[in-house]
N, C-alpha and C. Protein backbone atom coordinates (compact mmCIF):
# COMPACT_ATOMS: atom_id res chain seq x y z
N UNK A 1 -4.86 40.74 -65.86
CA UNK A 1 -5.45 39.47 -65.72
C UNK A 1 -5.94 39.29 -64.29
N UNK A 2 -7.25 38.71 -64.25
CA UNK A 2 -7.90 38.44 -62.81
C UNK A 2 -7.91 37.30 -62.54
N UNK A 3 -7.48 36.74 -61.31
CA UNK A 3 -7.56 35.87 -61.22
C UNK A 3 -8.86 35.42 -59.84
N UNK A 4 -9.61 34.35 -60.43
CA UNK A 4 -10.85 34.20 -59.29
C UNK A 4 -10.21 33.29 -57.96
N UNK A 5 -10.38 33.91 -57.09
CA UNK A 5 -10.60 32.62 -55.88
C UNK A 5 -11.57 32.43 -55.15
N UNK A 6 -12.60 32.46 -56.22
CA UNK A 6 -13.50 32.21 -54.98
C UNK A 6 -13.64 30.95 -54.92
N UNK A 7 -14.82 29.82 -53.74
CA UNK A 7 -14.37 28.51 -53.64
C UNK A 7 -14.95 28.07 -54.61
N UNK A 8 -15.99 28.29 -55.80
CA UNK A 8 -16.91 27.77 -56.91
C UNK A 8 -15.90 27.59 -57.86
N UNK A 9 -14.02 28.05 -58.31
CA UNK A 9 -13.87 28.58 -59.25
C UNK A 9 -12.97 27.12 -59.73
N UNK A 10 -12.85 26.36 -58.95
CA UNK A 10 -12.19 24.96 -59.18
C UNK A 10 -13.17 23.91 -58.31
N UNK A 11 -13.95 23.16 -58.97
CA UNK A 11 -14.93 22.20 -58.92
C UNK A 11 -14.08 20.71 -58.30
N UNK A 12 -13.92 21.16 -56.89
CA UNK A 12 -13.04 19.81 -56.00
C UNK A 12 -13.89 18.99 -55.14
N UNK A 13 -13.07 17.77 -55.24
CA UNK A 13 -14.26 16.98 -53.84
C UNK A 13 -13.55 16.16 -53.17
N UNK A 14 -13.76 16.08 -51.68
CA UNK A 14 -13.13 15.17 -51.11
C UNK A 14 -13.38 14.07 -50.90
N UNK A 15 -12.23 13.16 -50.60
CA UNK A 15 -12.45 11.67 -50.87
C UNK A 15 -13.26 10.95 -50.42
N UNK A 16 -13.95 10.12 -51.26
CA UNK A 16 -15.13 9.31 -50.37
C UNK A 16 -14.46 7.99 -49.69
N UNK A 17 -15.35 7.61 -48.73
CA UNK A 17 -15.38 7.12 -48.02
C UNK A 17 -15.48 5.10 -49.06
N UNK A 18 -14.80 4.24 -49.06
CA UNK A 18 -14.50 3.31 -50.03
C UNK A 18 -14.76 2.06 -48.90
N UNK A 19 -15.94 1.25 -49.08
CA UNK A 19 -16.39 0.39 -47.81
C UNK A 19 -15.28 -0.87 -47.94
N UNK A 20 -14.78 -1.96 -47.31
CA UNK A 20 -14.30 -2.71 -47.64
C UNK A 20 -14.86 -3.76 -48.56
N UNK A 21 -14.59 -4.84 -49.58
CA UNK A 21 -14.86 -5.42 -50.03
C UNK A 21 -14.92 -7.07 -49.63
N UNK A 22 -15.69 -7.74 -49.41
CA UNK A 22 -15.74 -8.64 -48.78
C UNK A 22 -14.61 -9.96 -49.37
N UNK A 23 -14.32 -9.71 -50.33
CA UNK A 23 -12.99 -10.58 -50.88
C UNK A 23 -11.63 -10.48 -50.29
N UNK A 24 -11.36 -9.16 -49.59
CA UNK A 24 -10.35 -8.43 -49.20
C UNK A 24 -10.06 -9.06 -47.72
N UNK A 25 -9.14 -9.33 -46.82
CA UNK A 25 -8.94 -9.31 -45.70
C UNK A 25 -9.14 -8.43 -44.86
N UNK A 26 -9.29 -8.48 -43.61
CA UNK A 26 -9.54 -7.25 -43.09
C UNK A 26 -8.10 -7.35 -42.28
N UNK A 27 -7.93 -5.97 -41.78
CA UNK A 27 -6.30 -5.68 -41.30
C UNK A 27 -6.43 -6.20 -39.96
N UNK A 28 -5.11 -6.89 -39.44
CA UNK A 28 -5.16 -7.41 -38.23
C UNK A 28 -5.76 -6.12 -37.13
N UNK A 29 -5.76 -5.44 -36.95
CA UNK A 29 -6.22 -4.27 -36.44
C UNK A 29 -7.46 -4.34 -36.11
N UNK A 30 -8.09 -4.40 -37.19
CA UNK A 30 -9.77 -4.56 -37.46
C UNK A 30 -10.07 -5.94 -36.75
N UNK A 31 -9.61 -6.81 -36.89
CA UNK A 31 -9.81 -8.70 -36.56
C UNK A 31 -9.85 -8.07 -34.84
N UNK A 32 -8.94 -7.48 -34.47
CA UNK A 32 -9.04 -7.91 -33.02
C UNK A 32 -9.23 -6.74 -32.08
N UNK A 33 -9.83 -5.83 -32.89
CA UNK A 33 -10.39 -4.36 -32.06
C UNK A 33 -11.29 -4.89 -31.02
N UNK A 34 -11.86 -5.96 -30.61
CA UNK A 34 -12.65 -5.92 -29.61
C UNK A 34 -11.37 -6.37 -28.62
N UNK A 35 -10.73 -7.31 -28.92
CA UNK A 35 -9.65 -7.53 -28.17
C UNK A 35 -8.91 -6.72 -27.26
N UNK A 36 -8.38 -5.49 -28.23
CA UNK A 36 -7.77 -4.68 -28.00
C UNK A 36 -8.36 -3.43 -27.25
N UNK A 37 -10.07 -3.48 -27.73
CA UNK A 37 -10.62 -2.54 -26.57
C UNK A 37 -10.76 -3.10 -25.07
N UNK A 38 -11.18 -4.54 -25.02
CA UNK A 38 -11.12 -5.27 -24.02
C UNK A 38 -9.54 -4.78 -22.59
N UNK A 39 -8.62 -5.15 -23.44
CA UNK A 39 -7.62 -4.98 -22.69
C UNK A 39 -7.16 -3.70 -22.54
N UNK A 40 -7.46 -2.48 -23.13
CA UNK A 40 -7.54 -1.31 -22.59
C UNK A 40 -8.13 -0.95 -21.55
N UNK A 41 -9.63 -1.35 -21.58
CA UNK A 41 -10.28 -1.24 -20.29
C UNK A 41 -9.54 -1.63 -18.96
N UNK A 42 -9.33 -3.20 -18.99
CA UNK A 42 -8.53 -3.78 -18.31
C UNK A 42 -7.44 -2.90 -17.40
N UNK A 43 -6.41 -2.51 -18.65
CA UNK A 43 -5.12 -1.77 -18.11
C UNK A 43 -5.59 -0.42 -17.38
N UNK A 44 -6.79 0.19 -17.92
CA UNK A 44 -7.14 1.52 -16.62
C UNK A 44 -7.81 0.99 -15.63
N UNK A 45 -8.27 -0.08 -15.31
CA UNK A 45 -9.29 -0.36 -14.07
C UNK A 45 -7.72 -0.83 -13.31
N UNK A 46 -6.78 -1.35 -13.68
CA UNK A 46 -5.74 -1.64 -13.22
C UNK A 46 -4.66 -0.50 -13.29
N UNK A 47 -4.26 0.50 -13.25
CA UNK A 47 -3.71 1.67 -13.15
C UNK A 47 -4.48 2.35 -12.20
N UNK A 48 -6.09 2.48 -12.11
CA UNK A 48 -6.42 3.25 -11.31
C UNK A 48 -6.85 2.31 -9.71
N UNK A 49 -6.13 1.27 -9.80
CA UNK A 49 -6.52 -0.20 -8.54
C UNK A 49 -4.76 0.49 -7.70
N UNK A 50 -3.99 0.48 -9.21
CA UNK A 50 -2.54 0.61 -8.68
C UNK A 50 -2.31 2.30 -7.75
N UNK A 51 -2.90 3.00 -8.54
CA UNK A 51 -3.14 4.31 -7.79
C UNK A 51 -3.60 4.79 -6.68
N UNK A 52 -4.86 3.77 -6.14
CA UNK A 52 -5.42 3.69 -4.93
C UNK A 52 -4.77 3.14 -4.02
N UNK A 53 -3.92 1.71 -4.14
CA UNK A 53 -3.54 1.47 -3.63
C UNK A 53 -1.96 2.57 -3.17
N UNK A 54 -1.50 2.85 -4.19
CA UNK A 54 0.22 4.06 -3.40
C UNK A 54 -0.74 4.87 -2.94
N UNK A 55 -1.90 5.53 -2.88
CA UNK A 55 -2.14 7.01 -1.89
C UNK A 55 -2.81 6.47 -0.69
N UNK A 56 -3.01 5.06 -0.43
CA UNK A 56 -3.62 4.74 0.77
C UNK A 56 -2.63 4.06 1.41
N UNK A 57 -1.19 3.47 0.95
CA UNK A 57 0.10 3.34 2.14
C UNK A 57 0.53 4.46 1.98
N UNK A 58 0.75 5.30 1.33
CA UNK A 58 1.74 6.48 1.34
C UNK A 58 0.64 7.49 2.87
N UNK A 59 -0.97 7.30 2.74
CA UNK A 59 -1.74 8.28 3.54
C UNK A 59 -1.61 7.49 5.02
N UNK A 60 -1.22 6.13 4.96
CA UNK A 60 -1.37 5.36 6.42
C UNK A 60 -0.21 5.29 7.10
N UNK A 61 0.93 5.51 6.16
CA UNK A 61 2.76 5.58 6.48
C UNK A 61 2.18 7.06 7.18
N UNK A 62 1.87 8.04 6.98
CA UNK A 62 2.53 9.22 7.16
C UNK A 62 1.47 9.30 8.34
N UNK A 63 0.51 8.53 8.79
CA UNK A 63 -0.69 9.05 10.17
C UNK A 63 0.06 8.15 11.01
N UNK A 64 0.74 6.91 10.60
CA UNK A 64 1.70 6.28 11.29
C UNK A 64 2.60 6.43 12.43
N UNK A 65 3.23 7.44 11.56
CA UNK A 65 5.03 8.26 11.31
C UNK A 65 4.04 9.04 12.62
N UNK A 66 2.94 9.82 12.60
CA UNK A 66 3.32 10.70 13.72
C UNK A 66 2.03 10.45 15.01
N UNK A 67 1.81 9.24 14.96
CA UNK A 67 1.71 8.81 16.17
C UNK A 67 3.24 7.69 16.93
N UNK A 68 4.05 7.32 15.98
CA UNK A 68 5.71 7.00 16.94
C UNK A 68 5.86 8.10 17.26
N UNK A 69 5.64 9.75 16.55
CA UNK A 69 6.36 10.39 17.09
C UNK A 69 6.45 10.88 18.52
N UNK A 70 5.05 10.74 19.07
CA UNK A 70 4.44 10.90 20.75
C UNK A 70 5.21 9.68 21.64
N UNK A 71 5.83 11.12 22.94
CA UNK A 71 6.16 10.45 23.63
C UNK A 71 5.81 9.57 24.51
N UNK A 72 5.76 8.50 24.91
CA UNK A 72 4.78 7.61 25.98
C UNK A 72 5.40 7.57 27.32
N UNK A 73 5.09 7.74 28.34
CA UNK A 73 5.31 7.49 29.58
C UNK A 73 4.55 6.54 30.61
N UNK A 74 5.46 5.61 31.01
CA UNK A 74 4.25 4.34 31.46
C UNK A 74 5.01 3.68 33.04
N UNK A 75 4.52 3.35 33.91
CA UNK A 75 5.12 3.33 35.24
C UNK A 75 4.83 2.13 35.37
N UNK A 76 6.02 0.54 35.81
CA UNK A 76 5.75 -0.29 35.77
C UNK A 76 6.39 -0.50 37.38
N UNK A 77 5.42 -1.34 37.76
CA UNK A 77 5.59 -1.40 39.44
C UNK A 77 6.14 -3.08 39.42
N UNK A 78 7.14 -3.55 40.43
CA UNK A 78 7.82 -4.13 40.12
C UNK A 78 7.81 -5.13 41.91
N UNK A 79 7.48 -6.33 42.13
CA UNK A 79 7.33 -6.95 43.24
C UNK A 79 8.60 -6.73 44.13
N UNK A 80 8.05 -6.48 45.53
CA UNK A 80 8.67 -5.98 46.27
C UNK A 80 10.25 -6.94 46.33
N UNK A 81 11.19 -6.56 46.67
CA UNK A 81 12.82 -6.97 46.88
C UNK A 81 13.38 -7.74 45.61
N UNK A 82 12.46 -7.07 43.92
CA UNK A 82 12.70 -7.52 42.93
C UNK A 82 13.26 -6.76 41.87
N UNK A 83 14.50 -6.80 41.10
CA UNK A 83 15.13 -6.46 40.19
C UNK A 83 15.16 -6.66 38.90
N UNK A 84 15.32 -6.01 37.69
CA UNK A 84 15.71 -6.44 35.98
C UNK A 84 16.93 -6.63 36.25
N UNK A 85 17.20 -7.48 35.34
CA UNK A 85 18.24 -8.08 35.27
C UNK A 85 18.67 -8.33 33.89
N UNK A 86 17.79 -8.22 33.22
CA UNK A 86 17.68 -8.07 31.55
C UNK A 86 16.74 -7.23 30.80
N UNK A 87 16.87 -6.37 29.93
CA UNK A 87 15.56 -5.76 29.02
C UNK A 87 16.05 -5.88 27.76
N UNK A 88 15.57 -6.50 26.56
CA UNK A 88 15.63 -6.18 25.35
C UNK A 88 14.41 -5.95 25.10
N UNK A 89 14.27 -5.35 23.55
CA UNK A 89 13.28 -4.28 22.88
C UNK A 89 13.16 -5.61 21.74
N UNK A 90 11.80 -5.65 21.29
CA UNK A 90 11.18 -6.24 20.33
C UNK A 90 10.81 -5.59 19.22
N UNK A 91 10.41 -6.16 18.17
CA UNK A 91 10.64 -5.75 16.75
C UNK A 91 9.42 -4.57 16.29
N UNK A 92 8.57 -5.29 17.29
CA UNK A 92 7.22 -3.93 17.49
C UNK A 92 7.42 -2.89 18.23
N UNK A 93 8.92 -2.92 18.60
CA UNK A 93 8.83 -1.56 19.87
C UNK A 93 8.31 -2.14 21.05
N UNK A 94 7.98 -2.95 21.95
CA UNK A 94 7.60 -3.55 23.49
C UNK A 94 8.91 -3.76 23.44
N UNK A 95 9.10 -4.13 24.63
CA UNK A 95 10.07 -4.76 25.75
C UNK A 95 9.89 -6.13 26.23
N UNK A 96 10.88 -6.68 26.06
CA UNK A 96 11.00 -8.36 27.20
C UNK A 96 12.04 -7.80 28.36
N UNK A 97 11.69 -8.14 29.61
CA UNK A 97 12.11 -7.97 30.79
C UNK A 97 12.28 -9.06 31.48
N UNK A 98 13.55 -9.36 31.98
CA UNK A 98 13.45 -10.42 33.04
C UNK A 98 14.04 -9.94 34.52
N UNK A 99 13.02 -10.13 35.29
CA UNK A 99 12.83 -9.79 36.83
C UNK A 99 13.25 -10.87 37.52
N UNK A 100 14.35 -10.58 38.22
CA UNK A 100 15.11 -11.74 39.51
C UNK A 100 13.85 -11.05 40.74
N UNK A 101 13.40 -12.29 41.64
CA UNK A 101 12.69 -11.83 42.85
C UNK A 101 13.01 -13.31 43.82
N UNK A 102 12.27 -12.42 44.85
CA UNK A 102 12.42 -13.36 46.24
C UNK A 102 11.47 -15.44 45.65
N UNK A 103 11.12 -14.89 44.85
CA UNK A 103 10.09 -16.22 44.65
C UNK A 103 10.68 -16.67 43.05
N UNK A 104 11.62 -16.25 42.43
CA UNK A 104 12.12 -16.98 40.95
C UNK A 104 12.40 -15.60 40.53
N UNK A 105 12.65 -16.36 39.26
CA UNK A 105 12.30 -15.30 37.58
C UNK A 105 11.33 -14.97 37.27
N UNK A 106 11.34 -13.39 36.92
CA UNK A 106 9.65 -13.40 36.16
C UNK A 106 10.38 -13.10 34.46
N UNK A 107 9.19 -13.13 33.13
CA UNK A 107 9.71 -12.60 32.13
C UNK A 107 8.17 -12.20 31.44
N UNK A 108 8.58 -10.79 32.18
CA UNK A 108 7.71 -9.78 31.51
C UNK A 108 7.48 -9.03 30.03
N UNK A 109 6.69 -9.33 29.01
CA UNK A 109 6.40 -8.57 28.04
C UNK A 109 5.53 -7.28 28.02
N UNK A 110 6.36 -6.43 27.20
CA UNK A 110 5.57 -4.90 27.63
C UNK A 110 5.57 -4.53 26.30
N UNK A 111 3.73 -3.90 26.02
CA UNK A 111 3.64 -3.27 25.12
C UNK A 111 4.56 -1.93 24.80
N UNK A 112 4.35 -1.67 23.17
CA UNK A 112 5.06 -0.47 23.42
C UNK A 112 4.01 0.74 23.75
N UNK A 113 2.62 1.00 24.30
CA UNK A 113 1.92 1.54 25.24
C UNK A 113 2.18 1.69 26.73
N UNK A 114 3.52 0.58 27.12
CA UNK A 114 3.58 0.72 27.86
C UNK A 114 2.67 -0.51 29.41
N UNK A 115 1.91 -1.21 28.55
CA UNK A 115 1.30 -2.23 29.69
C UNK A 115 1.90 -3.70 29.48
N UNK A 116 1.81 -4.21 30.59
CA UNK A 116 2.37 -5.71 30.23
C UNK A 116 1.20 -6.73 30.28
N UNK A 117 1.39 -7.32 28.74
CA UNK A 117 0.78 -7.80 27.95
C UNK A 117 0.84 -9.82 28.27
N UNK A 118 1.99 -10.18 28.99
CA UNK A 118 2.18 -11.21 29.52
C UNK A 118 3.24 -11.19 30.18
N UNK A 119 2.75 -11.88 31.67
CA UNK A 119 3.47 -12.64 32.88
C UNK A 119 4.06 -13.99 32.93
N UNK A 120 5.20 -14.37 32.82
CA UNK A 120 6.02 -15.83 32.85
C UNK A 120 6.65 -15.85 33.82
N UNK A 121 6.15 -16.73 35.22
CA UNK A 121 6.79 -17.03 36.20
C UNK A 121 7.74 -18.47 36.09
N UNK A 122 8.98 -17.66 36.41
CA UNK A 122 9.95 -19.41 36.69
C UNK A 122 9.79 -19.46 37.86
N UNK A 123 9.52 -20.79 38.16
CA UNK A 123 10.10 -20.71 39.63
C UNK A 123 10.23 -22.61 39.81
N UNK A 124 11.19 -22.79 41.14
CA UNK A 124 11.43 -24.29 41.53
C UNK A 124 10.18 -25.01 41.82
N UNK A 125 10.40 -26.11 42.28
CA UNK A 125 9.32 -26.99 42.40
C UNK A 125 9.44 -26.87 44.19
N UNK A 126 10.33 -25.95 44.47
CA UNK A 126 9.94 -26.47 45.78
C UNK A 126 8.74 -25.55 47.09
């Protein structure tokens, strides 16, 4: 016994295509596909907003990171028969300085470059 396979030897067809019927509902799916393409768009213009934004702090942290790393050296000249008497460091890295001298208090702010950025003289009224 032979058996045929060729593709003529069973007369098959695949399923057609069955349009909806206008009596029928259409599936919530269908109702709000513009919706739903809408807010797809949305969510990649916003994934790729979110993406730009981490590689441009993550690229400005790290050009950051290695300019603190350079050392600065800065020479601050200081009125004659006058002393610090205080230095604290500020949240930017400068310095507040306060200078005892022959004529008052001074209270010097210093970049962290190293220049002073403002002069505050105390002194008496007399």
């Amino acid at each position: 016994m032979a058996v045929d396979n060729s593709p003529n030897a069973a007369k098959t067809t695949a399923p057609q295509f069955q349009p909806v019927s206008p009596e029928l509902p259409a599936s919530p799916v269908v109702r709000h596909l513009g919706l739903i393409k809408a807010m797809s768009i949305i969510m990649a213009v916003l994934i790729v907003a979110a993406l730009v934004v981490i590689v441009t702090t993550i690229y400005s942290r790290l050009t950051t990171a290695k300019k603190l790393l350079a050392v600065t050296e800065a020479e601050l000249v200081l009125p004659a028969k006058s002393r610090v008497t205080s230095a604290t460091a500020t949240e930017k890295g400068g310095l507040v300085l306060v200078i005892d001298g022959i004529a008052g208090q001074q209270i010097w702010q210093v970049t962290p470059g190293g220049t002073v950025s403002r002069k505050t003289i105390v002194s008496t009224g007399e």
